[in-house]
Protein backbone atom coordinates (compact mmCIF):
# COMPACT_ATOMS: atom_id res chain seq x y z
CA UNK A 1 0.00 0.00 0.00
CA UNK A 2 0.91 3.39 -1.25
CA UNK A 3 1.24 5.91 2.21
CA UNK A 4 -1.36 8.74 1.84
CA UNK A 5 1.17 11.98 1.08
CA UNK A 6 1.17 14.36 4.38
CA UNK A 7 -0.28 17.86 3.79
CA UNK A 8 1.15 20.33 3.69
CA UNK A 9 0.67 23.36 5.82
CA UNK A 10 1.09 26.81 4.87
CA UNK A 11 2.68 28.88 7.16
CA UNK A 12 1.02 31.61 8.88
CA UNK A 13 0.50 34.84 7.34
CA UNK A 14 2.79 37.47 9.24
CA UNK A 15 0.23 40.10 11.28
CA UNK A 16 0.03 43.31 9.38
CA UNK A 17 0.80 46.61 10.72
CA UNK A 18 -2.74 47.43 10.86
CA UNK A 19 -3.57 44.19 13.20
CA UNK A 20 -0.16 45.24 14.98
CA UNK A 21 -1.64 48.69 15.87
CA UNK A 22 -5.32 47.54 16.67
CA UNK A 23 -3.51 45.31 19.49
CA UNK A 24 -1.43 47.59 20.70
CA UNK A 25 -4.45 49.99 21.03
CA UNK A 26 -6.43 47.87 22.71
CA UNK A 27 -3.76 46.72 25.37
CA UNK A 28 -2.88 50.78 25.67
CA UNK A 29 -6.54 51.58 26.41
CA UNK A 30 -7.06 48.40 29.51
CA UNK A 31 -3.57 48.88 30.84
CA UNK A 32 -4.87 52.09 33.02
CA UNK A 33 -8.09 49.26 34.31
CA UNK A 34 -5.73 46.95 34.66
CA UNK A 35 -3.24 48.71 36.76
CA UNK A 36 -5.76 49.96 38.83
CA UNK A 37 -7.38 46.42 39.50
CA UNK A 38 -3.97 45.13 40.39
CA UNK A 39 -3.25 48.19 42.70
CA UNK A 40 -6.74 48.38 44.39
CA UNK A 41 -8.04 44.92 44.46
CA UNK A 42 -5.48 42.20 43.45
CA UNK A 43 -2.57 43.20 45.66
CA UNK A 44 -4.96 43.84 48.92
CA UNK A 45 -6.37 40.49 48.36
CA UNK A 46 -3.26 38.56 48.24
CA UNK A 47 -1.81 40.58 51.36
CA UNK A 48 -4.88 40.01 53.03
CA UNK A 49 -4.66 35.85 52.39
CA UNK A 50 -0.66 36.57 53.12
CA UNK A 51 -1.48 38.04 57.13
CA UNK A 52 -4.36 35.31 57.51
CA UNK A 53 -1.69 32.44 57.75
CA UNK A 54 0.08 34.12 60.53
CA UNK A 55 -0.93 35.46 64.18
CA UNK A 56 1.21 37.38 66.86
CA UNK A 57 1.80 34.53 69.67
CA UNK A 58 3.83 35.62 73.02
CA UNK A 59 7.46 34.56 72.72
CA UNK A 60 8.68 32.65 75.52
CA UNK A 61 7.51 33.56 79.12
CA UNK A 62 6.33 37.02 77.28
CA UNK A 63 9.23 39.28 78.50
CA UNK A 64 10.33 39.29 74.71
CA UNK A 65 6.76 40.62 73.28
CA UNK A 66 5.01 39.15 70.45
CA UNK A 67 6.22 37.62 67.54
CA UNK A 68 4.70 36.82 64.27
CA UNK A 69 4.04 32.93 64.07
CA UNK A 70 3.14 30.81 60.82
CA UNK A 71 -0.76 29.09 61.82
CA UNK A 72 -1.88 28.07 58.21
CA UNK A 73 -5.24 28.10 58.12
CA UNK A 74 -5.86 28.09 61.92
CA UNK A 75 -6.84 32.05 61.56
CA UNK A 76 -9.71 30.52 59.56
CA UNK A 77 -11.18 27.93 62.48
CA UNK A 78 -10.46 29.98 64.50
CA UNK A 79 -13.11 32.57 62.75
CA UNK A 80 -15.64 29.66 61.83
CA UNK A 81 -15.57 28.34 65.14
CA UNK A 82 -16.05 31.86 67.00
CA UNK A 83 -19.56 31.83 68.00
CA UNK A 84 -19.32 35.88 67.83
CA UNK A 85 -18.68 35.69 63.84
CA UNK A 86 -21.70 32.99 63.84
CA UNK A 87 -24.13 35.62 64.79
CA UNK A 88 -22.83 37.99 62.87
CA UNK A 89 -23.63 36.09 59.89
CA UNK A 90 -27.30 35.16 61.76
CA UNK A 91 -27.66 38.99 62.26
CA UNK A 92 -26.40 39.92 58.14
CA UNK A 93 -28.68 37.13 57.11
CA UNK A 94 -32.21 38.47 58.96
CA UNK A 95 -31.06 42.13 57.57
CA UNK A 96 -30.79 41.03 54.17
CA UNK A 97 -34.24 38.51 54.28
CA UNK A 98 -35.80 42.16 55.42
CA UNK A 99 -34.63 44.51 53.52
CA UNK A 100 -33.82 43.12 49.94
CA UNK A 101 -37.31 42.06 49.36
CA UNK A 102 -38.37 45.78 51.20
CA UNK A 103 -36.31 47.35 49.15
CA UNK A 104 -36.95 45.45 46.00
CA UNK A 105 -40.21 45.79 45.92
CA UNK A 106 -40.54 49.47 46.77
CA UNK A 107 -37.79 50.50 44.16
CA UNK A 108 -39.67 48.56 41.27
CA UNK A 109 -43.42 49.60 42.21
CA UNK A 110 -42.02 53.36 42.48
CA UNK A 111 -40.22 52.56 39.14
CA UNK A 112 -43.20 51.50 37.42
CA UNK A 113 -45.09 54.76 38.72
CA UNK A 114 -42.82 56.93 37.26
CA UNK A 115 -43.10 55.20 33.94
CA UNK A 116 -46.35 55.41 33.61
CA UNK A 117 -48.68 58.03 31.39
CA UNK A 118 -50.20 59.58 34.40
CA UNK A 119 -47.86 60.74 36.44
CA UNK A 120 -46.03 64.31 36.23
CA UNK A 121 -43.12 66.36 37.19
CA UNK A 122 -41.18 63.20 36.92
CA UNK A 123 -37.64 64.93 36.54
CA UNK A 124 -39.18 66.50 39.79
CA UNK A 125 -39.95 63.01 41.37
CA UNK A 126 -37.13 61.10 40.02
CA UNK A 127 -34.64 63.73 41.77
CA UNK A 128 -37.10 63.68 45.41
CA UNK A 129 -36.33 59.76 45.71
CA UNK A 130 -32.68 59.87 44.75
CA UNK A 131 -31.60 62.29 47.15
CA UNK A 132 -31.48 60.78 50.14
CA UNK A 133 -28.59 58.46 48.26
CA UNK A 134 -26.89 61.79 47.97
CA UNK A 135 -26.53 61.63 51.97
CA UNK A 136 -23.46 60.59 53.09
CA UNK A 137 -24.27 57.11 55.33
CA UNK A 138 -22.66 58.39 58.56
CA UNK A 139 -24.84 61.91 58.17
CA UNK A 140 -28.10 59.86 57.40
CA UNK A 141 -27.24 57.45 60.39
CA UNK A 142 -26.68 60.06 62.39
CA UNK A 143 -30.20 61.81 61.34
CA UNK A 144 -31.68 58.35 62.12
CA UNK A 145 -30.45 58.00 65.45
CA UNK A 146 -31.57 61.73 66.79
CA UNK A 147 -35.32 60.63 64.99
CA UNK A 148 -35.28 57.32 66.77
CA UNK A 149 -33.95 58.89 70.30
CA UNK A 150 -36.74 59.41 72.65
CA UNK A 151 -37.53 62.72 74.20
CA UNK A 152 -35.45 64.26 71.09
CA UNK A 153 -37.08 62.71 67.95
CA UNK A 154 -40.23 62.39 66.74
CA UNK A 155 -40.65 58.33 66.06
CA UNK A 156 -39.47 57.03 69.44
CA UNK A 157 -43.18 57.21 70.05
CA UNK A 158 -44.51 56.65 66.40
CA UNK A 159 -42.99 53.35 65.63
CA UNK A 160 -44.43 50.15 67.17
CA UNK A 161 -41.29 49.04 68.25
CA UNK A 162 -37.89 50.19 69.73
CA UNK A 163 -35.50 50.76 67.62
CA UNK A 164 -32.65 50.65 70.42
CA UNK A 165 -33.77 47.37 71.80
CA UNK A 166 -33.35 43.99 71.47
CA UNK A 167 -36.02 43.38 69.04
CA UNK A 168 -36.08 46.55 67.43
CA UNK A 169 -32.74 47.50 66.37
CA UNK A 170 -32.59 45.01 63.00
CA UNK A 171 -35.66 46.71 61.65
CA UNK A 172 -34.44 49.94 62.91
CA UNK A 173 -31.02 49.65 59.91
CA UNK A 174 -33.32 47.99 57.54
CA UNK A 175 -35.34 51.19 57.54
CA UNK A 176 -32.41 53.24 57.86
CA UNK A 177 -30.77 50.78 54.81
CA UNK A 178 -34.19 51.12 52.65
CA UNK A 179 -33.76 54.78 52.77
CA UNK A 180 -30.81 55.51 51.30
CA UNK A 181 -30.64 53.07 48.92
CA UNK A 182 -34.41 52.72 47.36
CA UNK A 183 -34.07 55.81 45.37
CA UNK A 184 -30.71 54.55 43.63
CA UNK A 185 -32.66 51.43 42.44
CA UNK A 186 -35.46 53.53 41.55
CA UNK A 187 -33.41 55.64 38.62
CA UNK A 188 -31.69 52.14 37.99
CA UNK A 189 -35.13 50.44 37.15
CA UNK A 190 -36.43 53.81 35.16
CA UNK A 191 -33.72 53.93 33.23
CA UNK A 192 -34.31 50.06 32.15
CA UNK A 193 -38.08 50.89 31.74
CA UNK A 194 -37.23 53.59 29.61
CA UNK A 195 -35.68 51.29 26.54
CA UNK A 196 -39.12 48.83 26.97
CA UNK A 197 -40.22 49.26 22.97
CA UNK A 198 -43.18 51.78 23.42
CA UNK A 199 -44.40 49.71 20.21
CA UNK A 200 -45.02 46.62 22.74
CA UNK A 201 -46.37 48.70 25.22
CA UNK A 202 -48.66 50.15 22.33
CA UNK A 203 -49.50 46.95 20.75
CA UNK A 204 -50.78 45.85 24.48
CA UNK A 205 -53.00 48.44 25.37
CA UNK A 206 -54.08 47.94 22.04
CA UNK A 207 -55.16 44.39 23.11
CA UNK A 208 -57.18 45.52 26.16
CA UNK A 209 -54.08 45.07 28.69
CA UNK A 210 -54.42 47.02 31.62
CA UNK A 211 -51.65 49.28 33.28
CA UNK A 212 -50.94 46.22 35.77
CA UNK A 213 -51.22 43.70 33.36
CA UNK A 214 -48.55 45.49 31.15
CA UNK A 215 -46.25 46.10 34.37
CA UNK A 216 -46.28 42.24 35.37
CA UNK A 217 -45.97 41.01 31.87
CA UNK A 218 -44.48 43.00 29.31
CA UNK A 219 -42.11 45.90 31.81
CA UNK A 220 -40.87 43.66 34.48
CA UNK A 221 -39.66 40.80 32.37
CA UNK A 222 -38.17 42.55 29.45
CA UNK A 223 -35.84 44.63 32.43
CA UNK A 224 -34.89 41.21 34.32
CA UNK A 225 -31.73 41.43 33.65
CA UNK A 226 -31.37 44.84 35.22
CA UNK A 227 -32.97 43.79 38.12
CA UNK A 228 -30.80 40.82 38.54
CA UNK A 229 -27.66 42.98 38.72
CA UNK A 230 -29.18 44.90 40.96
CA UNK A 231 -29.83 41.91 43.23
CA UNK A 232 -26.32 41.07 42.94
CA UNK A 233 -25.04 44.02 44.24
CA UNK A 234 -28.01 44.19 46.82
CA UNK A 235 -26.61 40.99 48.20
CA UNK A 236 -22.77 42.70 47.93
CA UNK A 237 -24.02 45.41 49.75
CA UNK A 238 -26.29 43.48 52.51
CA UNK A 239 -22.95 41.32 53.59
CA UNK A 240 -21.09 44.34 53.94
CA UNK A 241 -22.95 45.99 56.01
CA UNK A 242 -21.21 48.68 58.41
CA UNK A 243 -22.20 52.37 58.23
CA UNK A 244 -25.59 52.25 59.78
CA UNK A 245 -24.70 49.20 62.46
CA UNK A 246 -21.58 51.27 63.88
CA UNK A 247 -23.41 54.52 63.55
CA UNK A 248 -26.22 53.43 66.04
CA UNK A 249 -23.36 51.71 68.39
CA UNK A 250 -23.41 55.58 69.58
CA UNK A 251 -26.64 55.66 70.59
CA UNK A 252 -27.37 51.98 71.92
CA UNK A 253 -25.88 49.18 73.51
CA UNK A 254 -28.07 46.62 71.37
CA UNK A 255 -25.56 46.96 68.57
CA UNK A 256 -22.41 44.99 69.59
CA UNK A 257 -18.72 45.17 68.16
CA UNK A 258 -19.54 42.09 66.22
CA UNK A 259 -23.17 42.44 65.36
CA UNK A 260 -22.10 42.02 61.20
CA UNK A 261 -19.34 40.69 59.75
CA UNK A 262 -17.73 43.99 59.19
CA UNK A 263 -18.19 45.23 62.39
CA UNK A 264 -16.50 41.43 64.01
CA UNK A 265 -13.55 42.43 61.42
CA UNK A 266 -13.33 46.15 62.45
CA UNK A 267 -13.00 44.82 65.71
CA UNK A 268 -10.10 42.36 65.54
CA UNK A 269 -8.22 44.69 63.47
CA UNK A 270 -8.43 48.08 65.02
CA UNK A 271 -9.67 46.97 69.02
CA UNK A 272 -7.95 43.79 69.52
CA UNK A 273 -4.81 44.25 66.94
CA UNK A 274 -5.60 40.61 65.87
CA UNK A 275 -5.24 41.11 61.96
CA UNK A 276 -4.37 37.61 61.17
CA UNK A 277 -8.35 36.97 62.11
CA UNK A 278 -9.59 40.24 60.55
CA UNK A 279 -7.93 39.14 57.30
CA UNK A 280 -8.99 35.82 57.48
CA UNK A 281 -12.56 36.88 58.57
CA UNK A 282 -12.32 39.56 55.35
CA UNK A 283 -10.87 36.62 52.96
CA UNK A 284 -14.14 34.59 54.13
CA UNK A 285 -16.34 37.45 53.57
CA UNK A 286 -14.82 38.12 50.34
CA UNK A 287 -15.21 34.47 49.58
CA UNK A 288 -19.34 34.25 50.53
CA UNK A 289 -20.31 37.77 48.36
CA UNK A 290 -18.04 35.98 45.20
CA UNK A 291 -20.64 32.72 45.90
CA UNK A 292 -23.62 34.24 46.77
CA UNK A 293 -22.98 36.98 43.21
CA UNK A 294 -22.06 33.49 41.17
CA UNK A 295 -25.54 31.95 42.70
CA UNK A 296 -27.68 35.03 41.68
CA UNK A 297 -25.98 35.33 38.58
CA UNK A 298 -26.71 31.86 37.60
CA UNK A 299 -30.52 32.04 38.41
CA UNK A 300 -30.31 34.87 36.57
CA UNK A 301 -29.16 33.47 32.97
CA UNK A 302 -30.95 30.51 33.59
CA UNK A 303 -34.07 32.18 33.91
CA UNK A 304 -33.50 34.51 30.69
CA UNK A 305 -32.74 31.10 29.04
């Protein structure tokens, strides 16, 4: 038998000058990102993971001071088996059951009103609901606190509950959360209601849909995409929580050093000069808001599939 004849390859056509230039453009124009995300987020991270394998242990019978000893990953039992960064997580986990749905749901129906053909002055409106964003959180917490102090503000003997007990204090950052950040979502969701085809919208009234019948069926799924990255950094945001928590630490003793994960990680870095916890604690937070964005972020392509 007669061996088949190998084929022959041409070689590669050299990259013109043009394809050259494109390149270099294009590596030009992300090395400023780039740079930055190395500086800001890459290099933090892998310092952070570099001071969570090591803790300050006393040296000897102590006379000599501390001394920086190589644990691993004890840093990290340590954290998972502190029953102070347990209900932490308890404590970020009823805020966020509270006040993404609150939140959610406020943002979108206010969304929809704005959208719609009868309501006016919406440049007017739009700018009322995004200005308490404008607030810097430690003002706005601070506002909160005087409005929920009694004998100084005006709610202590509104609200059905106290918002510096026990009980009261989650739903008393939930509604300090809510405010701030409703009106944000708000211009995010008008914006995305803004590029719904008014032909759809046309073609549905058209059909006999009402105004809620359009908003549930036609406006709401055509921005689902929006409102999924929304969610996801709604979720970010709810794990993170800090400004209002260590805000109303001023004002009662309901809010302890470690009442959110932030707050136990403020706390080991800056109170108890533990930062081989606080950077293993921050590694694990960093950790759950990359799952819990990957989890929402799934739902949210299979859905759209």
């Amino acid at each position: 038998m007669t061996a088949a004849p190998t084929p022959v390859t041409a070689p590669a056509a050299p990259a013109s000058p043009r394809s050259r230039r494109r390149r270099f453009t294009g590596a030009a124009l992300a090395a400023p990102f780039a740079l930055l995300l190395l500086c800001t987020v890459l290099v933090p991270i892998g310092y952070a993971f570099y001071l969570s394998l090591f803790a300050d242990r006393l040296s000897g019978l102590g006379f000599d001071g501390y001394r920086q000893v190589f644990t691993g990953f004890g840093n990290y039992t340590d954290v998972l088996a502190d029953p102070a960064a347990r209900y932490s997580v308890a404590n970020v986990a009823r805020y966020a059951l509270i006040h993404i749905p609150v939140m959610f749901g406020g943002a979108l129906l206010i969304a929809l009103l704005l959208d719609s053909a009868t309501v006016r002055l919406r440049r007017l409106w739009s700018l009322a609901v995004f200005l308490p964003y404008a607030v810097p959180g430690v003002i706005a917490g601070l506002i909160w606190g005087y409005l929920y102090s009694p004998g100084i503000g005006p709610l202590a003997d509104v609200l059905p509950f106290d918002p510096f007990g026990e009980s009261g204090v989650l739903p008393a950052i939930v509604n300090m959360a809510t405010w701030q950040w409703m009106g944000y979502n708000v211009i995010i969701f008008y914006t995305a209601l803004q590029t719904v085809p008014r032909d759809v919208l046309e073609a549905a009234r058209a059909d006999g849909a009402g105004a809620l019948r359009t908003a549930l069926s036609i406006k709401i799924p055509m921005i689902r995409p929006t409102i999924f990255v929304a969610l996801v950094f709604t979720t970010i945001g709810s794990l993170q929580l800090f400004t209002e928590p260590m805000v109303l630490r001023t004002f009662t003793g309901a809010v302890t050093s470690t009442w959110t994960p932030s707050l136990y990680i403020y706390d080991a870095a800056f109170i108890r000069n533990d930062y081989g916890r606080a950077a293993a604690a921050s590694i694990l937070l960093a950790l759950a808001s990359a799952l819990l964005s990957a989890l929402v972020m799934r739902l949210s392509s299979r859905r759209s599939r």
